[in-house]
N, C-alpha and C. Protein backbone atom coordinates (compact mmCIF):
# COMPACT_ATOMS: atom_id res chain seq x y z
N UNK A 1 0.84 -1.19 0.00
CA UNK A 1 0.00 0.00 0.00
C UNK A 1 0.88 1.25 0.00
N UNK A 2 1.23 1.83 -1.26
CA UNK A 2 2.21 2.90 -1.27
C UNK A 2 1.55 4.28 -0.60
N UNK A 3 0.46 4.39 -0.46
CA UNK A 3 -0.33 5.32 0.24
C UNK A 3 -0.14 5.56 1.76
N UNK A 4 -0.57 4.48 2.34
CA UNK A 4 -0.71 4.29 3.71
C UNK A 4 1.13 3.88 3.68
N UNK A 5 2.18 3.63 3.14
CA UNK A 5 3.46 4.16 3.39
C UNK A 5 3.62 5.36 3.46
N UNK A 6 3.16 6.30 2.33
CA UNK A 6 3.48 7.78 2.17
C UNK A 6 3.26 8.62 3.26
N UNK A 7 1.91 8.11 3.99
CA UNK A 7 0.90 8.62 5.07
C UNK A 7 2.02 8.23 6.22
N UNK A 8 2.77 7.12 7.03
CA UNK A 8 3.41 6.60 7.73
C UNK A 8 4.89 7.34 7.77
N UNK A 9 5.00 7.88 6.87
CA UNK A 9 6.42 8.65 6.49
C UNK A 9 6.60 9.98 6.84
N UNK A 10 5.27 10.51 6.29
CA UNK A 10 4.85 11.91 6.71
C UNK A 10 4.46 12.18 7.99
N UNK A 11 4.05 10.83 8.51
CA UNK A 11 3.61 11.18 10.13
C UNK A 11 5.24 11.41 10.81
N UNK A 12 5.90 10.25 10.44
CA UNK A 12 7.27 10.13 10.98
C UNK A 12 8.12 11.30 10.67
N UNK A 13 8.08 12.48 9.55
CA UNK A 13 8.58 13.32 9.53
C UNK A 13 8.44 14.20 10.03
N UNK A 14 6.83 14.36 10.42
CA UNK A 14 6.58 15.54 11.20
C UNK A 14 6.64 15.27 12.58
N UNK A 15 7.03 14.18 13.60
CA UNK A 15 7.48 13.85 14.30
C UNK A 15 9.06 14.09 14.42
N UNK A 16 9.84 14.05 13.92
CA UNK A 16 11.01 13.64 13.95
C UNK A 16 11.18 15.54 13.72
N UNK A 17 10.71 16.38 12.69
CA UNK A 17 10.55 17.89 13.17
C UNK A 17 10.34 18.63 14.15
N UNK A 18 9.14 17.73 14.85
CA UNK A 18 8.70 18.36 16.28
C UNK A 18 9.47 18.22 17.24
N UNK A 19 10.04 17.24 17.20
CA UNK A 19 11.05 16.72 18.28
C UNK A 19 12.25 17.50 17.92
N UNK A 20 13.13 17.19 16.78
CA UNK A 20 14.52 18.00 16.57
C UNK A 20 14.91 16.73 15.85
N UNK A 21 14.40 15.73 16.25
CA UNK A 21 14.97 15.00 15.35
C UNK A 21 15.47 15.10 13.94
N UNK A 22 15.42 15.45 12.95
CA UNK A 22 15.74 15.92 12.04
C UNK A 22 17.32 16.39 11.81
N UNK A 23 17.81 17.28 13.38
CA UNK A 23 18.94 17.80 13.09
C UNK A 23 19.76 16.59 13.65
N UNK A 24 21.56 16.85 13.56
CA UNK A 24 22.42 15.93 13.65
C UNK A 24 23.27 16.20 14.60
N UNK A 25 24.05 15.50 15.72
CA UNK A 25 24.93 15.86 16.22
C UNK A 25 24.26 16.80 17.65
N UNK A 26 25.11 17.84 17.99
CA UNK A 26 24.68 18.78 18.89
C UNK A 26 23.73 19.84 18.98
N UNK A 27 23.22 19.95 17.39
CA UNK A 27 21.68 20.70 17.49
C UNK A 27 20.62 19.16 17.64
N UNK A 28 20.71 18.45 17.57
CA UNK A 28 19.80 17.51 17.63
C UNK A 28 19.93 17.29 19.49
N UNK A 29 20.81 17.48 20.49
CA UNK A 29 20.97 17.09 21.46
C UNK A 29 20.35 18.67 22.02
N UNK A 30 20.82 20.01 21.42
CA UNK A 30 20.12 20.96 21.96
C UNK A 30 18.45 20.87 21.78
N UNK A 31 18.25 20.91 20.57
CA UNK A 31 16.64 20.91 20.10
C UNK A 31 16.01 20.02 21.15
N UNK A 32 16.42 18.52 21.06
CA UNK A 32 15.66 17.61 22.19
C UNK A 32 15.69 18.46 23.61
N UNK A 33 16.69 18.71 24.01
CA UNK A 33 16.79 19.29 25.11
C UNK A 33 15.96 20.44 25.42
N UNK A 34 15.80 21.42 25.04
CA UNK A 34 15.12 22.61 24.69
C UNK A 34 13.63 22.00 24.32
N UNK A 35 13.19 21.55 24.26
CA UNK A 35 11.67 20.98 23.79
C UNK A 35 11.37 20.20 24.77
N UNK A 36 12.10 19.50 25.70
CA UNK A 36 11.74 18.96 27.14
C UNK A 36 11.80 20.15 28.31
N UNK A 37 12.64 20.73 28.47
CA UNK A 37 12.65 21.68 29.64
C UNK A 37 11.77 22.98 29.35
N UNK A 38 11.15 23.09 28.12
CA UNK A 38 10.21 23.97 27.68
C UNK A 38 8.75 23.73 28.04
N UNK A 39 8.82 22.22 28.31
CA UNK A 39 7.57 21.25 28.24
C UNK A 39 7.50 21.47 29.64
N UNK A 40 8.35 21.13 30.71
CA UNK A 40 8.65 20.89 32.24
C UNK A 40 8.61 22.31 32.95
N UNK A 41 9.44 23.29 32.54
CA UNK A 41 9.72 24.27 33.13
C UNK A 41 8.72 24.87 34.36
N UNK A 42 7.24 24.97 33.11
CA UNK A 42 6.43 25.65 34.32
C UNK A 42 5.95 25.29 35.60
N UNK A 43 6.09 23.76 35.74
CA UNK A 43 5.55 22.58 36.83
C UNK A 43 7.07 22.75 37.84
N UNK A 44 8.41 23.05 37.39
CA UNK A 44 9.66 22.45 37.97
C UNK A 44 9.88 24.33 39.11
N UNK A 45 9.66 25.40 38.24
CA UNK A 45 9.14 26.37 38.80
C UNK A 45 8.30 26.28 39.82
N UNK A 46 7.51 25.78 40.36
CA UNK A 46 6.34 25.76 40.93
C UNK A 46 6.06 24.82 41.71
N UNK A 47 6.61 23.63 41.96
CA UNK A 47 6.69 22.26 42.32
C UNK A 47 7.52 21.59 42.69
N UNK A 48 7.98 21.28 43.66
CA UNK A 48 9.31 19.99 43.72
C UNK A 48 8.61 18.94 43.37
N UNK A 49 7.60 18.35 43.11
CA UNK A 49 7.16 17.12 42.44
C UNK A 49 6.61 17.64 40.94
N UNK A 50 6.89 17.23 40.07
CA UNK A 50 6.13 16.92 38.99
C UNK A 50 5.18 15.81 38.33
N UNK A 51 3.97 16.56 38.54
CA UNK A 51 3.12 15.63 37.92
C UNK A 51 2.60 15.71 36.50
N UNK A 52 3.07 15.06 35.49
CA UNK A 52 2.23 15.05 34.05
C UNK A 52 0.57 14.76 33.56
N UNK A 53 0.52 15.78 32.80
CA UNK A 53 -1.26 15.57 31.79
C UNK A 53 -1.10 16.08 30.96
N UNK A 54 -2.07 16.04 30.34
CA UNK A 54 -2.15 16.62 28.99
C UNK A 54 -3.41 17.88 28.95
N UNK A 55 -2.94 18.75 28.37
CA UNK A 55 -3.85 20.11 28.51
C UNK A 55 -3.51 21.06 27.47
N UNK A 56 -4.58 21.33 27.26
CA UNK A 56 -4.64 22.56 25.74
C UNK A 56 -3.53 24.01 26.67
N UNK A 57 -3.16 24.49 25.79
CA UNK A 57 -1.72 25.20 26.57
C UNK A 57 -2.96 26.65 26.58
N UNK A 58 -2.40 27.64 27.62
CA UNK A 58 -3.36 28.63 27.97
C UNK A 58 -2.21 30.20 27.74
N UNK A 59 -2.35 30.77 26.41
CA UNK A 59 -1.14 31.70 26.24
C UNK A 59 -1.46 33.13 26.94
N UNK A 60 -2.70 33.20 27.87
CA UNK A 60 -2.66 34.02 29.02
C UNK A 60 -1.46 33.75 30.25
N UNK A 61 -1.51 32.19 30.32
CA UNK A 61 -0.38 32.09 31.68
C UNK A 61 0.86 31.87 31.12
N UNK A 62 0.98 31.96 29.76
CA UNK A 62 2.76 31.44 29.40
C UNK A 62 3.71 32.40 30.61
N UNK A 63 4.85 31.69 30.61
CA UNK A 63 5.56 32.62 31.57
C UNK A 63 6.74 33.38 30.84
N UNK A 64 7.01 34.93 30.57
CA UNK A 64 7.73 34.79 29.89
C UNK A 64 9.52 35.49 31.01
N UNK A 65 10.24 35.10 29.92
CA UNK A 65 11.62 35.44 30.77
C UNK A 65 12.38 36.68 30.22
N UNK A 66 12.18 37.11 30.77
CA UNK A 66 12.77 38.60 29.87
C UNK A 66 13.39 39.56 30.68
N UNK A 67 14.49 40.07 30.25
CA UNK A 67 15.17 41.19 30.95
C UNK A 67 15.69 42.33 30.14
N UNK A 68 16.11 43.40 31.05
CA UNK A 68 16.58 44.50 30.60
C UNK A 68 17.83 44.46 30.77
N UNK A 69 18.90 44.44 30.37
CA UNK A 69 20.31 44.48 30.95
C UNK A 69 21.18 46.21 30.35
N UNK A 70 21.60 46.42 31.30
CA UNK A 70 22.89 47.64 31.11
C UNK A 70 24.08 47.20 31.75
N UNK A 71 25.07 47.21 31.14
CA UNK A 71 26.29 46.82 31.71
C UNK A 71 27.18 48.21 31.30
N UNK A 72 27.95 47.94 32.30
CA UNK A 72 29.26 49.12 32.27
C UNK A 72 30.79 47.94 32.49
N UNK A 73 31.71 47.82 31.87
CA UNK A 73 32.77 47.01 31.85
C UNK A 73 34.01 47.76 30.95
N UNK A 74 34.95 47.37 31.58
CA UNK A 74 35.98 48.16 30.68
C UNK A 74 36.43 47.14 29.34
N UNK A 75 37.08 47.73 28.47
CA UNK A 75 37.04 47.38 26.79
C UNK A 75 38.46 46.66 27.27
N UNK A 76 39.36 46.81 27.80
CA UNK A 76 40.73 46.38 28.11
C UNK A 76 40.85 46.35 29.28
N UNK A 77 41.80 44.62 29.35
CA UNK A 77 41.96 44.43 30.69
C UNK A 77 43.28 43.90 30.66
N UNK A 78 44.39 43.96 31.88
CA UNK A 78 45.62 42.83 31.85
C UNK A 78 45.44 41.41 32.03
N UNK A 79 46.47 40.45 31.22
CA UNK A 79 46.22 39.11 31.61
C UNK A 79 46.60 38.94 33.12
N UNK A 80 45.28 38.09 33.46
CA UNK A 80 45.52 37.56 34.79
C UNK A 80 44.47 38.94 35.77
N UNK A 81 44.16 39.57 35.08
CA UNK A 81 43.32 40.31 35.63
C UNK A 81 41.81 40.64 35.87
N UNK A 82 41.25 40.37 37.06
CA UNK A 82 39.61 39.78 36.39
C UNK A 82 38.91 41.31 35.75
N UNK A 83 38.11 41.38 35.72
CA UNK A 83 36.88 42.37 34.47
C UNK A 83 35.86 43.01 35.97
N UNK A 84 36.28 44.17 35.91
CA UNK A 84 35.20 44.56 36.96
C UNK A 84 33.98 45.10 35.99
N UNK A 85 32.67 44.74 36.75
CA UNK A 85 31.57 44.39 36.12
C UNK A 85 30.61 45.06 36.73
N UNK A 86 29.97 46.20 36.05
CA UNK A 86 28.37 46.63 36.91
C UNK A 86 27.27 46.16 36.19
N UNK A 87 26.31 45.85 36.38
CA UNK A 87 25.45 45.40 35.44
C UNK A 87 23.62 45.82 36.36
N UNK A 88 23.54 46.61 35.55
CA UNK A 88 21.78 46.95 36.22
C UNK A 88 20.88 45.98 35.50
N UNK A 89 20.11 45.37 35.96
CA UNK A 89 19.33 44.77 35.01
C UNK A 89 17.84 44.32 35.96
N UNK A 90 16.69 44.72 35.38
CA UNK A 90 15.45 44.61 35.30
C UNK A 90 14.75 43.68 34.49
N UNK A 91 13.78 43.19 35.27
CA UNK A 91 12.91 41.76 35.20
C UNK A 91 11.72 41.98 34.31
N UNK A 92 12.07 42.18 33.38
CA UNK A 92 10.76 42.71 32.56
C UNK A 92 9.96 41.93 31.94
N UNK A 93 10.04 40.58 32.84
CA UNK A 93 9.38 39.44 32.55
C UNK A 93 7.77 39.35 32.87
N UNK A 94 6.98 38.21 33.18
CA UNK A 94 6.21 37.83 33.92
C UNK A 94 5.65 37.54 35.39
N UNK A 95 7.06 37.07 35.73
CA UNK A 95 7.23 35.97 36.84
C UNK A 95 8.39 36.71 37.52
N UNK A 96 8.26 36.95 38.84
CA UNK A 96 9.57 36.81 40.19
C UNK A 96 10.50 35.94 39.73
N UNK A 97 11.63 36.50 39.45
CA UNK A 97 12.82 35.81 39.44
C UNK A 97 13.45 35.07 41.33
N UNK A 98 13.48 34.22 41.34
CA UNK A 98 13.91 32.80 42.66
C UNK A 98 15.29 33.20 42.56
N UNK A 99 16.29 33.94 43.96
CA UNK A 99 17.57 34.30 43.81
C UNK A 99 18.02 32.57 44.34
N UNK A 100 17.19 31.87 44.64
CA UNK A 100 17.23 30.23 45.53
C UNK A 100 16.41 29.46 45.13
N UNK A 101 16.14 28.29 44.55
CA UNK A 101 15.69 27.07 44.67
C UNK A 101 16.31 25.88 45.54
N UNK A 102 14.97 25.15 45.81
CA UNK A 102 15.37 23.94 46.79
C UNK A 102 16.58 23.56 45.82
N UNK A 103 16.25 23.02 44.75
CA UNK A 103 16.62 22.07 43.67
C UNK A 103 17.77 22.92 43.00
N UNK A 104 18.27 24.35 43.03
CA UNK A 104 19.10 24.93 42.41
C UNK A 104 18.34 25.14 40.71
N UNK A 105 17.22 24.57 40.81
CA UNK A 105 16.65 24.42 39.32
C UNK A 105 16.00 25.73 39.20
N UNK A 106 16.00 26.63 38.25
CA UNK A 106 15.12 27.85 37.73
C UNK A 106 15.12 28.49 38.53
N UNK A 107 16.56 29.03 39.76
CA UNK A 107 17.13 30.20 39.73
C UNK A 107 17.36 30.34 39.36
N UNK A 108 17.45 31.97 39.22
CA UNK A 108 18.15 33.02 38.15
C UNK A 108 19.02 33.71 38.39
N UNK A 109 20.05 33.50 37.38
CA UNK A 109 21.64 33.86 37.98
C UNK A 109 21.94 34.80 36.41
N UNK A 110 22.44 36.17 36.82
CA UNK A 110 23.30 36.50 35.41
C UNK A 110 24.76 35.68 34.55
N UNK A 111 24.42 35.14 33.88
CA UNK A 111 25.52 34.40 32.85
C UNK A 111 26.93 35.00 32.06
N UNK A 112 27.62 34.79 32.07
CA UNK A 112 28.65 35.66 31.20
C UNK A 112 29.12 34.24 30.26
N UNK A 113 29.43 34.73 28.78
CA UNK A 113 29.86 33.82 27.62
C UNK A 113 31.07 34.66 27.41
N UNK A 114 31.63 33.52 26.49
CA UNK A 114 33.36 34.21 26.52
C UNK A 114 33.05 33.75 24.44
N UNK A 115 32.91 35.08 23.32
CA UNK A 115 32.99 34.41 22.35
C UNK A 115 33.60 35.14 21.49
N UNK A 116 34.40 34.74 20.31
CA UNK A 116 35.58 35.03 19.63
C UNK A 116 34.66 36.64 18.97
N UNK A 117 35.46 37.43 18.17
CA UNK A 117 34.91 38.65 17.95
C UNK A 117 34.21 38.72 17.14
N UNK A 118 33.99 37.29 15.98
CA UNK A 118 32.85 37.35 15.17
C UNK A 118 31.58 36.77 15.34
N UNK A 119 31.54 36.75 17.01
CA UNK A 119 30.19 36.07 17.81
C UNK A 119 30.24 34.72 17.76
N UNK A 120 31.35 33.86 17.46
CA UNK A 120 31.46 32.60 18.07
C UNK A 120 31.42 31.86 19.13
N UNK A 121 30.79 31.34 19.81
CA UNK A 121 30.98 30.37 20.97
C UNK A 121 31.96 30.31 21.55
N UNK A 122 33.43 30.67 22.37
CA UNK A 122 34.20 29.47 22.82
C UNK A 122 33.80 28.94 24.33
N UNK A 123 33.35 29.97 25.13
CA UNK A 123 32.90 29.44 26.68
C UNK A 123 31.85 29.78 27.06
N UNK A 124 30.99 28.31 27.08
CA UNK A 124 29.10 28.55 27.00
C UNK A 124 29.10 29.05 28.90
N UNK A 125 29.72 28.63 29.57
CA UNK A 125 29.33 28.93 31.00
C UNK A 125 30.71 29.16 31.41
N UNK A 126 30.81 30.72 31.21
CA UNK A 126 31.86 31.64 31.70
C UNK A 126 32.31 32.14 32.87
N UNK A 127 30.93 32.12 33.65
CA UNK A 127 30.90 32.61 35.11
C UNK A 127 29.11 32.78 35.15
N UNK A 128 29.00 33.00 36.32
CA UNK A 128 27.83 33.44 36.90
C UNK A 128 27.76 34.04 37.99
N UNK A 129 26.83 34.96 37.95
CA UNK A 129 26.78 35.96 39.04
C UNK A 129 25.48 35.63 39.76
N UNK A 130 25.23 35.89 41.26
CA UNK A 130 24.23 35.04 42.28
C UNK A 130 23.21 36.48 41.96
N UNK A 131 22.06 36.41 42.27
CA UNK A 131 21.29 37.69 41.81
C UNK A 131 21.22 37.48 43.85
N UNK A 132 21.06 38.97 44.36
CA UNK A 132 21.21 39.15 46.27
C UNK A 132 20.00 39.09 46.39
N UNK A 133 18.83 38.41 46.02
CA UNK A 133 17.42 38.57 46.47
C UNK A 133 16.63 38.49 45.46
N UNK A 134 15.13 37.29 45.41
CA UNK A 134 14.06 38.05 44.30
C UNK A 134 13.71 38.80 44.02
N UNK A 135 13.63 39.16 42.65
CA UNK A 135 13.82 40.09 41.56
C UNK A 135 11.90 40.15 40.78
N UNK A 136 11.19 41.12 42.04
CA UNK A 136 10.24 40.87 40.98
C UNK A 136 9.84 41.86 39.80
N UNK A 137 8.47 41.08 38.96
CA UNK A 137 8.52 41.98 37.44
C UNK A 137 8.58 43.19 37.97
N UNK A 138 9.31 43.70 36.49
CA UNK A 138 9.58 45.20 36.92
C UNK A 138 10.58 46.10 37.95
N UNK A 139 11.10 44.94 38.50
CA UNK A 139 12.19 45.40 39.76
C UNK A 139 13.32 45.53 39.07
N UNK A 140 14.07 46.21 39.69
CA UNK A 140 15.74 46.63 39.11
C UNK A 140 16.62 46.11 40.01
N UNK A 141 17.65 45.03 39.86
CA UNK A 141 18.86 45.41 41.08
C UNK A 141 20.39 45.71 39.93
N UNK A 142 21.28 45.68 41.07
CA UNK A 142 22.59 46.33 40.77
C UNK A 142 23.39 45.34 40.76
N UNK A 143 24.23 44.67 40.11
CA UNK A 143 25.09 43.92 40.28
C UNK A 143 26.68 44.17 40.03
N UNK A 144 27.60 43.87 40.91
CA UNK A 144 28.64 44.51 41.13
C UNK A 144 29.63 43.38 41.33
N UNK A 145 30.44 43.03 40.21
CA UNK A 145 31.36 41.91 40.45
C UNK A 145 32.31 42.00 39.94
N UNK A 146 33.54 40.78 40.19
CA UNK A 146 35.06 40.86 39.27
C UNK A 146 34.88 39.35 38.44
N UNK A 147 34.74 39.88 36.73
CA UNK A 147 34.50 38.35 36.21
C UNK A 147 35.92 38.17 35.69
N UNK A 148 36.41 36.84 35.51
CA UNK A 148 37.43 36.21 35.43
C UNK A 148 37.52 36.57 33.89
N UNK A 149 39.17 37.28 33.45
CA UNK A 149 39.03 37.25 32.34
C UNK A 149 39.57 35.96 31.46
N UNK A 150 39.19 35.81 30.04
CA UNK A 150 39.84 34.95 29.29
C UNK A 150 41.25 34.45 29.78
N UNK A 151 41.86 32.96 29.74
CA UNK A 151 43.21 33.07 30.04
C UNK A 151 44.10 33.06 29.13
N UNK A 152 43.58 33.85 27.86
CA UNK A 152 44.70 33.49 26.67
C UNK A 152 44.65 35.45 26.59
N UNK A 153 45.61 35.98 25.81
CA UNK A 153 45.60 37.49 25.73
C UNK A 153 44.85 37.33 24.35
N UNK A 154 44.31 38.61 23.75
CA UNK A 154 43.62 38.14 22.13
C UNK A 154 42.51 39.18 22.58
N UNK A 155 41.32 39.13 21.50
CA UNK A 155 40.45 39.99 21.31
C UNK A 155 39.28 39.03 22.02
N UNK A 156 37.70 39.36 22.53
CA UNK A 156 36.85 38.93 22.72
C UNK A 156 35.57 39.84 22.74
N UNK A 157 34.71 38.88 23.04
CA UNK A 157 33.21 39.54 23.24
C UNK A 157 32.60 38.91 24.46
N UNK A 158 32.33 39.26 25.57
CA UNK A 158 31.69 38.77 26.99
C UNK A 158 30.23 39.19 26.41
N UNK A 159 29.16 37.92 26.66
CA UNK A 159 27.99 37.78 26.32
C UNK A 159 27.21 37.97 27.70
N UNK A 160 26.30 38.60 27.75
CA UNK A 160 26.07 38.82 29.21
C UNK A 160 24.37 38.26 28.97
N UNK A 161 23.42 37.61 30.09
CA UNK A 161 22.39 37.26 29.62
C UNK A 161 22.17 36.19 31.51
N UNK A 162 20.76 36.73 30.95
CA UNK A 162 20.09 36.12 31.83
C UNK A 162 19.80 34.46 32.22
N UNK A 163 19.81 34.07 32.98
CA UNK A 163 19.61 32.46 33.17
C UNK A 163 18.86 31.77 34.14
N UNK A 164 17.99 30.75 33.67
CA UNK A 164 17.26 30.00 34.65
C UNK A 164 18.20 28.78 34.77
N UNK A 165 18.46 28.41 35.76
CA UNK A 165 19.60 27.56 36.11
C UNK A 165 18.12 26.33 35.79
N UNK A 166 19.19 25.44 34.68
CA UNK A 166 18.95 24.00 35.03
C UNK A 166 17.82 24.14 33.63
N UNK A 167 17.32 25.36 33.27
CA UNK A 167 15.93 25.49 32.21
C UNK A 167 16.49 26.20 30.87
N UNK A 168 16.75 27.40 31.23
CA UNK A 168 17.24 28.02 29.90
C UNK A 168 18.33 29.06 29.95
N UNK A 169 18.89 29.42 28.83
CA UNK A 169 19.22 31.27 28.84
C UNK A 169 17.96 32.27 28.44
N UNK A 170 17.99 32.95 28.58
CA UNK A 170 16.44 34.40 28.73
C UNK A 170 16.39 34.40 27.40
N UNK A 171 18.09 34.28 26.42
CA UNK A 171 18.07 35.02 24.83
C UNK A 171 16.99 33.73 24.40
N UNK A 172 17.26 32.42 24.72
CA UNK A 172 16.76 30.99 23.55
C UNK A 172 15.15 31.86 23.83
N UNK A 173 14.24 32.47 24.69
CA UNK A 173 13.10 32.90 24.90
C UNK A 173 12.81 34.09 24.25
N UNK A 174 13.92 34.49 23.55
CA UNK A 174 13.62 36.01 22.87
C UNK A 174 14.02 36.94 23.98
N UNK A 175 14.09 36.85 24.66
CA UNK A 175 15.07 38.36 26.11
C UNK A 175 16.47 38.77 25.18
N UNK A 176 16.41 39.90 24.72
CA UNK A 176 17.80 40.52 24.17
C UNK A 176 19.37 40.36 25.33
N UNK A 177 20.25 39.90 24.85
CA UNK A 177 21.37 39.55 25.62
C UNK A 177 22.27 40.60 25.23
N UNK A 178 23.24 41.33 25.83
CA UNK A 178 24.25 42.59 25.40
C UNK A 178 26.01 42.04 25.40
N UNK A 179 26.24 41.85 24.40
CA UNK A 179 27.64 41.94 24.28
C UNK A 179 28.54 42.99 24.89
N UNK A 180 29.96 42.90 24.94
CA UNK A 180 30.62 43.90 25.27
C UNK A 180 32.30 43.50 24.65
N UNK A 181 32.88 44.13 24.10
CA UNK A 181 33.93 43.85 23.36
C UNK A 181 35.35 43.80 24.58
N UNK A 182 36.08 42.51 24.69
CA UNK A 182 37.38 42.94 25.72
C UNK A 182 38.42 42.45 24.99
N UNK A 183 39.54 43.18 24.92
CA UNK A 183 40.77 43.08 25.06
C UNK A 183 41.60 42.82 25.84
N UNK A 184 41.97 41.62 26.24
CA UNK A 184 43.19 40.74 27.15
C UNK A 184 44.24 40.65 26.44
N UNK A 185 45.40 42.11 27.49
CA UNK A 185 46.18 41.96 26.78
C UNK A 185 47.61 41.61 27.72
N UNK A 186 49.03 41.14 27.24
CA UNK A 186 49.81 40.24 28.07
C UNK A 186 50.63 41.37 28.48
């Protein structure tokens, strides 16, 4: 029955789309990943137990993650010298940002990425900064730290961005993330 094959193929493709399946390698391990903790998030937020059902999704309660970030950082630093760091940033989300979970899961900690100057990747988890208290919508705090710079001298870009520990970064949700250009030099 070349039909009811065609029909069996197409189901399996649009399966294997929904899922990520489709991609290869490490977008296939992100996509899966990202499509489960997208699925979980709002119950793991809210619950130390999770219980599963099935339910028509309600885009009044989506939760969304979003921030405002301003950073102040200097453009040049010496090797071996950490990056002093101010960073104001506001919750211009939905939801109270958790400076604590039981579980360490979906606190929210500011992230720093370490990536080459044409916005490449090299260090997905650069540092993190503890946020001093919940952060609710609309609240502002100040953050004031020394981030570790690169240990090679060379050009970079520190990616700065919001994070639910254990769920997401704020950017994969659409929250704008702010670069900042550094120079480590020897």
């Amino acid at each position: 029955m070349p039909g009811a094959e065609r029909l069996l193929l197409d189901r399996q493709g649009a399966l294997q789309q929904l899922l990520g399946l489709a991609k290869e390698g490490s977008q296939f391990e992100d996509a899966l990943a990202m499509r489960v903790v997208r699925t979980v998030h709002h119950a793991i937020d809210e619950h130390p137990v999770v219980v599963a059902y099935k339910a028509e999704p309600n885009a009044r309660e989506a939760i969304r993650r979003t921030a405002r970030l301003e950073i102040v950082a200097p453009a040049r630093v010496t090797l071996g010298s950490p990056v002093p760091v101010v960073v104001r940033v506001t919750n211009t989300g939905s939801r109270t940002w958790r400076a604590a979970t039981p579980s360490n899961v979906g606190q929210v900690t500011l992230g720093v990425q370490v990536l080459e100057p044409d916005g490449r990747l090299l260090v997905r988890d650069h540092y993190r900064e503890p946020l001093p208290s919940d952060v609710a919508s609309d609240q502002q705090v100040e953050l004031r730290f020394a981030c570790p710079a690169p240990s090679r001298p060379g050009r970079y870009l520190l990616k700065f961005d919001m994070v639910a520990e254990g769920i997401a970064w704020f950017e994969a949700g659409g929250s704008p993330a702010e670069t900042r250009p550094l120079d480590v030099t020897s």
